[in-house]
Each structure stands twice: as structure tokens, then as C-alpha cells.
N, C-alpha and C. Protein backbone atom coordinates (compact mmCIF):
# COMPACT_ATOMS: atom_id res chain seq x y z
N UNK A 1 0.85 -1.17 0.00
CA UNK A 1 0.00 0.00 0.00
C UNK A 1 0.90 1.23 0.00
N UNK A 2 1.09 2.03 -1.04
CA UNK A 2 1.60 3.27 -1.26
C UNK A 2 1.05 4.46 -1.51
N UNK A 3 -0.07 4.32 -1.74
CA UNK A 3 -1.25 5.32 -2.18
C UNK A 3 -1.97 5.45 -0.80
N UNK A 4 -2.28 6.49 -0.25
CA UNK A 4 -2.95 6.82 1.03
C UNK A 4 -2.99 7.98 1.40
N UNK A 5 -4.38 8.53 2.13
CA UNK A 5 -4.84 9.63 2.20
C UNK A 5 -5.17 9.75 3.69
N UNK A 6 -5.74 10.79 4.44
CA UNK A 6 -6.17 11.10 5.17
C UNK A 6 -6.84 10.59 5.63
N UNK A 7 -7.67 10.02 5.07
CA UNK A 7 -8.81 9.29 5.70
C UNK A 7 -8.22 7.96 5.98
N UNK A 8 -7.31 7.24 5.15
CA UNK A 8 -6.55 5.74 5.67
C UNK A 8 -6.23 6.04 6.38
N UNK A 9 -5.54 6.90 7.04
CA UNK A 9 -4.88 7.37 8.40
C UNK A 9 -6.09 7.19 9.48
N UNK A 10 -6.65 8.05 8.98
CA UNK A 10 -7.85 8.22 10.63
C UNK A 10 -8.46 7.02 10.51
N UNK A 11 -8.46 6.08 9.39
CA UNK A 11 -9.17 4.29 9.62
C UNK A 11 -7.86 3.60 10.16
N UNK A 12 -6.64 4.10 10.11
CA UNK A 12 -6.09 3.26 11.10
C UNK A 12 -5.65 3.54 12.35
N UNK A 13 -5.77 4.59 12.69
CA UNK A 13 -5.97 5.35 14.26
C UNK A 13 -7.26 4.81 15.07
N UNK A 14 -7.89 4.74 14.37
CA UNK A 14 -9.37 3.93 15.00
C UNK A 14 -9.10 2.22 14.88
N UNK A 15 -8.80 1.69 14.12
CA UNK A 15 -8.28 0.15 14.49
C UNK A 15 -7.60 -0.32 15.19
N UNK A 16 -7.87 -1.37 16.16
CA UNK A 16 -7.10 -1.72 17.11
C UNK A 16 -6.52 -1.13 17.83
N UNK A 17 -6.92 0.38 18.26
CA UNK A 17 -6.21 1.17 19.06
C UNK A 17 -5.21 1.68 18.39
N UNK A 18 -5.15 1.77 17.64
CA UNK A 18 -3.44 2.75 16.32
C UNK A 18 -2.76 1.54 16.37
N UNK A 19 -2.58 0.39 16.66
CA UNK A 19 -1.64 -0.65 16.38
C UNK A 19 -1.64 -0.39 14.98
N UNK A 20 -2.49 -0.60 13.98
CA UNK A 20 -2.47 -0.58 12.42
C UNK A 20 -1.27 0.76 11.91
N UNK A 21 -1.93 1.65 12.26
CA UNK A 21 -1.15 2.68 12.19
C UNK A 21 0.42 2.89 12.25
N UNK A 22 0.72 1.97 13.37
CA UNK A 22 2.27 1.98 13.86
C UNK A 22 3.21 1.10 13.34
N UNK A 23 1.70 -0.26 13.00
CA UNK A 23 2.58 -1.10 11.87
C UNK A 23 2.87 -0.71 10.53
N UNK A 24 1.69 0.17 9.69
CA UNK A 24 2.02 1.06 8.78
C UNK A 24 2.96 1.32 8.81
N UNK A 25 3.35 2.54 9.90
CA UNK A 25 4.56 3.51 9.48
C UNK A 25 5.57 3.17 9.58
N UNK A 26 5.84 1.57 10.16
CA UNK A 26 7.05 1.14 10.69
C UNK A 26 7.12 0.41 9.20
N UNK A 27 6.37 -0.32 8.55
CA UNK A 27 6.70 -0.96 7.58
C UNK A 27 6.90 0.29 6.26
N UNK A 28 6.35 1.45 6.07
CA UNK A 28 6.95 2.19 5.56
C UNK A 28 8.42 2.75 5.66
N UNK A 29 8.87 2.95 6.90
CA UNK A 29 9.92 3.43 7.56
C UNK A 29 11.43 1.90 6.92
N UNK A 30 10.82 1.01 7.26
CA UNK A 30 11.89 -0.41 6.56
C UNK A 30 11.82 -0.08 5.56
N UNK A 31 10.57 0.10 4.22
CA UNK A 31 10.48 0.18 3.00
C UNK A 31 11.68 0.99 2.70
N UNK A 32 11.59 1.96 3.14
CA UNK A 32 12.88 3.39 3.03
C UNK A 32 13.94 3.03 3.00
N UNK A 33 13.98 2.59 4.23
CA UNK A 33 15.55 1.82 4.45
C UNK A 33 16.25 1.03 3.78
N UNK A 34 15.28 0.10 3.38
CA UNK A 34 15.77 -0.87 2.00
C UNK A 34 16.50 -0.32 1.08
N UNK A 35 15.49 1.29 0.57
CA UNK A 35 15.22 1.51 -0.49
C UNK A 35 16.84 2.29 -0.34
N UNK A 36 17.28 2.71 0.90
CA UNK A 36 18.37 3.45 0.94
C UNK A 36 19.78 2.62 0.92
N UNK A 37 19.52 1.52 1.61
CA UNK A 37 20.60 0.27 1.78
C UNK A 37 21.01 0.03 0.90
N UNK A 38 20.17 -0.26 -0.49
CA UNK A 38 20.93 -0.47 -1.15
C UNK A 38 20.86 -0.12 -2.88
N UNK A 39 22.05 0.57 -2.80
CA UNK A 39 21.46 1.67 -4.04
C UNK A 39 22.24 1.39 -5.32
N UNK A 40 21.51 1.63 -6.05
CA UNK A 40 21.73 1.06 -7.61
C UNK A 40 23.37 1.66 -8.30
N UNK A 41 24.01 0.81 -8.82
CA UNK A 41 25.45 1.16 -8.78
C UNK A 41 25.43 0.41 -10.28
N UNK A 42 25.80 2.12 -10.67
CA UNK A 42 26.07 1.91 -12.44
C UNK A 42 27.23 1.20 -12.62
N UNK A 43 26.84 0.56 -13.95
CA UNK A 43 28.59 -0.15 -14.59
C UNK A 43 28.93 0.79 -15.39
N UNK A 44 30.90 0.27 -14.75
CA UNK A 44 31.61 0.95 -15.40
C UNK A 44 31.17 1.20 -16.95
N UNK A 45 32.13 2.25 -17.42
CA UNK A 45 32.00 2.30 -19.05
C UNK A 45 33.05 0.98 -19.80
N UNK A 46 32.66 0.21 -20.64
CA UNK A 46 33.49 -0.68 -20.89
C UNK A 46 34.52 0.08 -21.17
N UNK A 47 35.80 -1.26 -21.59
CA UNK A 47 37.17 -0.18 -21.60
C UNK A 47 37.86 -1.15 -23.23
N UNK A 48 38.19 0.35 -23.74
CA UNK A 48 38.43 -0.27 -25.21
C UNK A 48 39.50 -1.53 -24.92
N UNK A 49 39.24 -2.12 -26.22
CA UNK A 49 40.27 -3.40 -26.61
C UNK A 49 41.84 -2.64 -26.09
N UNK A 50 42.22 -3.79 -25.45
CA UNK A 50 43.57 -3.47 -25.68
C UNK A 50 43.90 -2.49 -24.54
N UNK A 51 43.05 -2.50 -23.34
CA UNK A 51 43.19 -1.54 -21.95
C UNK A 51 44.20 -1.91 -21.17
N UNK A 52 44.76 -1.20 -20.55
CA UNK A 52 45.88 -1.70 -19.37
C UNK A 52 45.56 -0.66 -18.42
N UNK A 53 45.21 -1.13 -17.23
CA UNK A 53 44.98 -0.02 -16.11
C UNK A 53 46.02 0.66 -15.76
N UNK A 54 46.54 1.65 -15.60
CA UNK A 54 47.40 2.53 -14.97
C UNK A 54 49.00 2.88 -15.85
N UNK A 55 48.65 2.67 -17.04
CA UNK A 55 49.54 2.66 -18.30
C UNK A 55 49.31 4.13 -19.14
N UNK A 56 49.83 4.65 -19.68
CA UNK A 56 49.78 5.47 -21.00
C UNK A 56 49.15 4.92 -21.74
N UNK A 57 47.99 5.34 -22.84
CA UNK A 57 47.56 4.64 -23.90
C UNK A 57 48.41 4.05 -24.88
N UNK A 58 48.29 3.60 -25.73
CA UNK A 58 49.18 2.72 -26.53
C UNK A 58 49.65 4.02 -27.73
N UNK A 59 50.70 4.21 -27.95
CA UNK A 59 51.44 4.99 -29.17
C UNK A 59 51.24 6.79 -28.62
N UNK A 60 51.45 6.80 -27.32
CA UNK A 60 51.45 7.78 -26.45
C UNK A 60 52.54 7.74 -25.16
N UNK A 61 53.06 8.62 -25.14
CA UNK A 61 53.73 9.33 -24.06
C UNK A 61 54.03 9.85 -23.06
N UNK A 62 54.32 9.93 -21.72
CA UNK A 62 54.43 11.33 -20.99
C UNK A 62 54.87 12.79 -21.84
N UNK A 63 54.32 13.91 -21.09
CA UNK A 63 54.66 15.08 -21.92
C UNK A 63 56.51 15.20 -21.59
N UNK A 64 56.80 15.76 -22.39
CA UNK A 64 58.29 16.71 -22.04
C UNK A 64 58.23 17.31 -21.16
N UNK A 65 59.80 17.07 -20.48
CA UNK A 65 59.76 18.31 -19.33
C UNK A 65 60.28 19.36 -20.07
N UNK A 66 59.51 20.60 -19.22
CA UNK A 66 59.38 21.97 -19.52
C UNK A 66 60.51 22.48 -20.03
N UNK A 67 61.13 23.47 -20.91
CA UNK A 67 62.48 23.25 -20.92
C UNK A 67 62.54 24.73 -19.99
N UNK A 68 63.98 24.80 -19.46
CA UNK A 68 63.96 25.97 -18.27
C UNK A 68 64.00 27.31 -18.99
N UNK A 69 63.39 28.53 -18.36
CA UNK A 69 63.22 29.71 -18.60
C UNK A 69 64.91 30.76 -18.83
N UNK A 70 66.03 29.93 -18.20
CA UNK A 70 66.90 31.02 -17.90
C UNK A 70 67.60 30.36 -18.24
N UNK A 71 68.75 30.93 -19.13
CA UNK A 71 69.73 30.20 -19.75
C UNK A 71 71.03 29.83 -18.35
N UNK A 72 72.04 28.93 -18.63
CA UNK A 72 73.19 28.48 -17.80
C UNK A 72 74.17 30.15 -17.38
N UNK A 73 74.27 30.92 -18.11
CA UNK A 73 74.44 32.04 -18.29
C UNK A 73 73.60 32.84 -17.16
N UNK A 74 72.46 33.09 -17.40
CA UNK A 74 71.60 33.73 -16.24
C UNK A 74 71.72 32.94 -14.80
N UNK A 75 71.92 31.62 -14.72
CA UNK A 75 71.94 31.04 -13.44
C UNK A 75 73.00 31.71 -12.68
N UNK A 76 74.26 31.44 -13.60
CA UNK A 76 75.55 31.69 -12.73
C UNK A 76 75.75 33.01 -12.71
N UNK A 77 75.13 33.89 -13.62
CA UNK A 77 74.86 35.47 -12.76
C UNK A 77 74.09 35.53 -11.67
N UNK A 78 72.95 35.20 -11.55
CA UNK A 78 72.38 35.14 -10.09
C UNK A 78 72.46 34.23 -9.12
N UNK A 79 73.95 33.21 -9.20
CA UNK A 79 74.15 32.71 -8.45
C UNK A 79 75.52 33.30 -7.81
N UNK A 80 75.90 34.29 -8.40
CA UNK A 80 77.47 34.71 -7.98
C UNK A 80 76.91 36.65 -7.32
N UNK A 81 75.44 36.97 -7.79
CA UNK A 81 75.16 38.20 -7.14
C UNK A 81 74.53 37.25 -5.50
N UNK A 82 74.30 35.86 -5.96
CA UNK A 82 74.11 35.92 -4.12
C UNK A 82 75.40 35.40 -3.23
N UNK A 83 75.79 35.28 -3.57
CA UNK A 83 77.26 34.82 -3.15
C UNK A 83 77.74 36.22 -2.66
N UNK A 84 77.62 36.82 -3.90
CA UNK A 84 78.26 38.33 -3.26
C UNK A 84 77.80 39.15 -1.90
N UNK A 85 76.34 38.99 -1.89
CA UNK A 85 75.35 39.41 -0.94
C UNK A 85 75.53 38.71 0.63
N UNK A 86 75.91 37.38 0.33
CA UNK A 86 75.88 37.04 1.71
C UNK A 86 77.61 37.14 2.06
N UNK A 87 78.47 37.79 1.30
CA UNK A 87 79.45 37.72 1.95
C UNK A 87 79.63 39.26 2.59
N UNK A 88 78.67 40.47 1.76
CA UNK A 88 78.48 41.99 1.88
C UNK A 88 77.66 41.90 3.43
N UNK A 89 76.89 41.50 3.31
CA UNK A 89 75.79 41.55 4.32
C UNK A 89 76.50 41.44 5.77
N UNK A 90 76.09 41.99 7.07
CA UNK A 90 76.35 41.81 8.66
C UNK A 90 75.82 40.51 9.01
N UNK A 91 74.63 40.15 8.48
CA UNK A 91 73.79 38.56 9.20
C UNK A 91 74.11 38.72 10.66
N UNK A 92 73.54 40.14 10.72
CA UNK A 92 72.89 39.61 12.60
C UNK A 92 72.03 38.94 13.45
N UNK A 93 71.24 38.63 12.11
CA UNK A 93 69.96 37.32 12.62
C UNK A 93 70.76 35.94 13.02
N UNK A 94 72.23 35.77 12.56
CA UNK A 94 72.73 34.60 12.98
C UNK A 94 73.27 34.67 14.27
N UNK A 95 73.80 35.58 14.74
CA UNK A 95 74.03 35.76 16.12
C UNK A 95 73.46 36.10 17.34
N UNK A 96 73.43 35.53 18.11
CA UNK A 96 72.03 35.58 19.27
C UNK A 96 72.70 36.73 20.20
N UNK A 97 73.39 37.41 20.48
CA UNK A 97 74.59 38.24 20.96
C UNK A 97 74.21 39.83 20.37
N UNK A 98 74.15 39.58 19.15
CA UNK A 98 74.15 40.92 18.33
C UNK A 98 72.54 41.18 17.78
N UNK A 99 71.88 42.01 18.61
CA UNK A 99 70.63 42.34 17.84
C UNK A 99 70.53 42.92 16.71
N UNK A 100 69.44 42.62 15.86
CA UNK A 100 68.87 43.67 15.05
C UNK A 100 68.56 44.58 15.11
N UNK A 101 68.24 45.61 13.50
CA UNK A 101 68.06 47.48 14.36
C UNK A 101 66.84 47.19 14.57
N UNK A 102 65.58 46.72 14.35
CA UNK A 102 64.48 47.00 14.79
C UNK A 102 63.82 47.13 16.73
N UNK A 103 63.10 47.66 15.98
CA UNK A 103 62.95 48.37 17.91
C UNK A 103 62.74 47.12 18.76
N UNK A 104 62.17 46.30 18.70
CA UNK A 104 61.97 45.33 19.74
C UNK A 104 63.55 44.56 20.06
N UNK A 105 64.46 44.47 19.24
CA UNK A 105 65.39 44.35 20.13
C UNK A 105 66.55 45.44 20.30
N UNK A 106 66.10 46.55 20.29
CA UNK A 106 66.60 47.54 20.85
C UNK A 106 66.24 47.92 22.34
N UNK A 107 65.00 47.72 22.82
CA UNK A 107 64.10 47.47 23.74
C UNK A 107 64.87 46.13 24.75
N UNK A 108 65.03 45.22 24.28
CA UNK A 108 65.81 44.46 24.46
C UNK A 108 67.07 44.01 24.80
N UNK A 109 67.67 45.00 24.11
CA UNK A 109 69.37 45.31 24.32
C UNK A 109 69.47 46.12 25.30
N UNK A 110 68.80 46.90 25.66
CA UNK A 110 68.73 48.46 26.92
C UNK A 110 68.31 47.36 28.19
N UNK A 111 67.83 46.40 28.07
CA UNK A 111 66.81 45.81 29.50
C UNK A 111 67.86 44.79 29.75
């Protein structure tokens, strides 16, 4: 019984004291459950002739790696301006002794 109105209701509130009623809704309530338990599970899409799971397709490749933006030339210029930099530089952040100029450990250095 899936079709039901108002009035099936109030004929089963009056039967047997609502027992009808409770068995109704409980056997509706399983119906659901079923209906949720267990749910329809599409098949895969077949897989052309000649499939291998976790392969490149057949007469295909990985792409190329990227080729780099900066020539050997540009590297070793900006690898010899940092060279230069950290030998110019104080690096007082490496020494726990020697603060930085910013105020909090100037604040710091006075206390």
C-alpha cells in the first residue's frame, strides 16, 4: 500500500487502538531503508580493446619536461650576485649576541 490519504490514516488510528497505524509507518519506515541500503550502482563504461589499467595509452607518451626559462648564463649570474650578498651583508639574525636594528630588540638590548 503506497497510495494513502487522510482518511486511511484516521481508519487506522481507530483500528485496534493505532496498532495498524504503527505497523504502517514502521513498515513504511523499513520500506525506506531498503530503499536506501541499497542503491543502484552503475557499470563501469566498458574499456576499449587493448586496456591496461594505470599505463599510457598505446602509441602515447608522458609530456616533455618543460624546458627551463633562464639560460646556464643567467643562473651563474644570479648565483654569484648571491654569493656576493651574503658575503656583503652583517647577518645579525645569525648571532644571538648581536641584535637587530628593529625596535623590539633595541628594547631588548637596553633591559
Amino acid at each position: 500500500m503506497t497510495d494513502f490519504d487522510q482518511d486511511d490514516i484516521a481508519a487506522m488510528r481507530q483500528e485496534n487502538g493505532g496498532a495498524d497505524l504503527k505497523r504502517f509507518m514502521r513498515d513504511q519506515l523499513r520500506a525506506g531503508l531498503q530503499r536506501r541500503d541499497t542503491p543502484t550502482v552503475a557499470a563501469p563504461p566498458p574499456r576499449p580493446p587493448g586496456h591496461r589499467p594505470g599505463t599510457w595509452p598505446s602509441g602515447t607518451s608522458p609530456p616533455e619536461p618543460r624546458p627551463s626559462a633562464h639560460t646556464p648564463a643567467q643562473w651563474g649570474a644570479a648565483l654569484n650576485e648571491y654569493r656576493a650578498a651574503l658575503m656583503a651583508d652583517d647577518h645579525t639574525q645569525l648571532n644571538s649576541d648581536q641584535p637587530c636594528g628593529c625596535v623590539t630588540c633595541q628594547l631588548a638590548k637596553e633591559n
